[in-house]
Protein backbone atom coordinates (compact mmCIF):
# COMPACT_ATOMS: atom_id res chain seq x y z
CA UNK A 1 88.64 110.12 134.16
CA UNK A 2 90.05 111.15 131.03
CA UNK A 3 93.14 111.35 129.72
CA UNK A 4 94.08 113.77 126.67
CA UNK A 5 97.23 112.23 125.00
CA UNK A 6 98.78 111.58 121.95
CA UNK A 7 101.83 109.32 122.95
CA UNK A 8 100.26 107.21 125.31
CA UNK A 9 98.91 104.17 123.45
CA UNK A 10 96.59 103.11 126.56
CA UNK A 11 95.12 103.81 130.43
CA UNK A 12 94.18 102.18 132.69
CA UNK A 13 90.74 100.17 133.06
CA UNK A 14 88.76 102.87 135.00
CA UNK A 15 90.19 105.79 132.42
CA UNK A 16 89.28 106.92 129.00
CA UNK A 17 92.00 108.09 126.40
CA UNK A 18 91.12 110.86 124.46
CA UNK A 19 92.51 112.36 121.34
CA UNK A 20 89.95 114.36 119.76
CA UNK A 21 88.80 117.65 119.03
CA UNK A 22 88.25 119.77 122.56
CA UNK A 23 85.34 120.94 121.63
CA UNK A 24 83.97 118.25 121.05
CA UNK A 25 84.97 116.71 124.26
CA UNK A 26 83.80 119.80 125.89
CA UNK A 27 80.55 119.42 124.06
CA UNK A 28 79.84 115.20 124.85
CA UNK A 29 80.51 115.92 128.22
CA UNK A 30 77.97 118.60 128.99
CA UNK A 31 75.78 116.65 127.60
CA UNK A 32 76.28 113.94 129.61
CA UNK A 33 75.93 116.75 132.77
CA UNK A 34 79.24 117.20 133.25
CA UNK A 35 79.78 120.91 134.75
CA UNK A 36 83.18 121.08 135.80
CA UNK A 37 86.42 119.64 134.67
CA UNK A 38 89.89 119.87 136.06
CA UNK A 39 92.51 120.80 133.33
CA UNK A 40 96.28 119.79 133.95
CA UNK A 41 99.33 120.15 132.00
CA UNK A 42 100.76 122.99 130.21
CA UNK A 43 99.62 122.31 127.13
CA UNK A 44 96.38 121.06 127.50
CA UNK A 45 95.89 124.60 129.55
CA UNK A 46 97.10 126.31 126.83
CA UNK A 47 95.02 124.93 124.43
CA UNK A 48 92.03 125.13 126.34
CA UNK A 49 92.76 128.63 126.89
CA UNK A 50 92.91 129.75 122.92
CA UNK A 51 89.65 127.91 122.40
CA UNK A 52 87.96 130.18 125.37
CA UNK A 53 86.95 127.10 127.30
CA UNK A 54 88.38 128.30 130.73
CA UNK A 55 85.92 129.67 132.84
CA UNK A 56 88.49 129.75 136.28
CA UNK A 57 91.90 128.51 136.86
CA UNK A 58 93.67 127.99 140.19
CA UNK A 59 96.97 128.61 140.09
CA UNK A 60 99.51 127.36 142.95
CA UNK A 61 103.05 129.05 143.71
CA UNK A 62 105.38 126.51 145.45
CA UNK A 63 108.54 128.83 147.10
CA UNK A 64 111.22 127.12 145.12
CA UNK A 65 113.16 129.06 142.25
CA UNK A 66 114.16 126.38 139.60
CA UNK A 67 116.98 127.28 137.48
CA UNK A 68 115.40 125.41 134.36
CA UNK A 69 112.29 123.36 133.11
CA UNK A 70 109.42 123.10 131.61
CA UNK A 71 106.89 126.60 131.33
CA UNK A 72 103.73 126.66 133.26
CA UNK A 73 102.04 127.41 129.46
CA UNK A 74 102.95 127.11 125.78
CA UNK A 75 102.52 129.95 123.94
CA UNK A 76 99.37 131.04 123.10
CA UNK A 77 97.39 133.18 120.24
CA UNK A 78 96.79 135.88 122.33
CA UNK A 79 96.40 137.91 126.15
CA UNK A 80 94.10 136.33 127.99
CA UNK A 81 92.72 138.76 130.70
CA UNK A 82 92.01 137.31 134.44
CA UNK A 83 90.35 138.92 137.70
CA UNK A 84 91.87 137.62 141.16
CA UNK A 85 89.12 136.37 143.11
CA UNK A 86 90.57 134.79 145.73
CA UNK A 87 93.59 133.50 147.44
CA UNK A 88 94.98 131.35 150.25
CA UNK A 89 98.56 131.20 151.80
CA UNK A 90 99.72 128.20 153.75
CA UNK A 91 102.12 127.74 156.29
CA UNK A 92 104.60 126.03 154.30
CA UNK A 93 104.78 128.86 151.87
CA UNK A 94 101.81 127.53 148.90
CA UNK A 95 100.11 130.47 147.85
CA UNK A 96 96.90 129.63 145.75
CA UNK A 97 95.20 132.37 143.50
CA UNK A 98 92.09 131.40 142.46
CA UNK A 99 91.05 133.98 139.39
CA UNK A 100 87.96 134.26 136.97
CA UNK A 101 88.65 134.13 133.43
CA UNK A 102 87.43 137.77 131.90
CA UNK A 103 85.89 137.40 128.73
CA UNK A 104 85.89 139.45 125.51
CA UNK A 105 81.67 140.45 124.42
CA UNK A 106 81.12 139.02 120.69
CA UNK A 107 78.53 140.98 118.35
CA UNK A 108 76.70 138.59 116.16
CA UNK A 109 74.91 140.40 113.38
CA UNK A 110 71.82 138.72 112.24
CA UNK A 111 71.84 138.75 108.73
């Protein structure tokens, strides 16, 4: 497991700390065959999400209405457009919406 921080100063044994560049990270691990990773905390997502690195996201309403706290992301550089794919409700009220993360076609000109 790793664990992107920058105030923690270490993890334990069976974790890595990591305070890099993303794409990096992103990079190392698909090279070492890594093809999916679980993102959590608002502003890792966030980030993630600027540098287009989000391929799906799960996102889990709990049926409580807080009066205060902290935002489910920090503000980002721009929309990011998503397609539902899927959800599930549960008996104790959890709804999970699974959706695709659309992405925006980039022309490269070959010069």
């Amino acid at each position: 497991m790793i664990v992107l921080s920058n105030s923690l100063n270490s993890v334990r044994k069976d974790m890595e700390l990591y305070r890099g560049d993303l794409t990096q990270l992103a990079s190392r691990l698909h090279l070492d065959g890594i093809k999916h990773i679980w993102i959590d905390g608002g502003v890792t997502i966030s980030q993630f999400l600027d540098l287009q690195m989000v391929d799906s996201m799960t996102l889990s309403v709990i049926p409580v209405i807080l009066g205060s706290g902290i935002p489910l992301f920090n503000p980002i550089g721009k929309e990011h457009a998503c397609r539902l794919i899927s959800f599930q409700s549960y008996s104790s009220g959890l709804v999970q919406l699974n959706y695709e993360m659309k992405r925006t076609k980039v022309l490269l000109n070959d010069k």
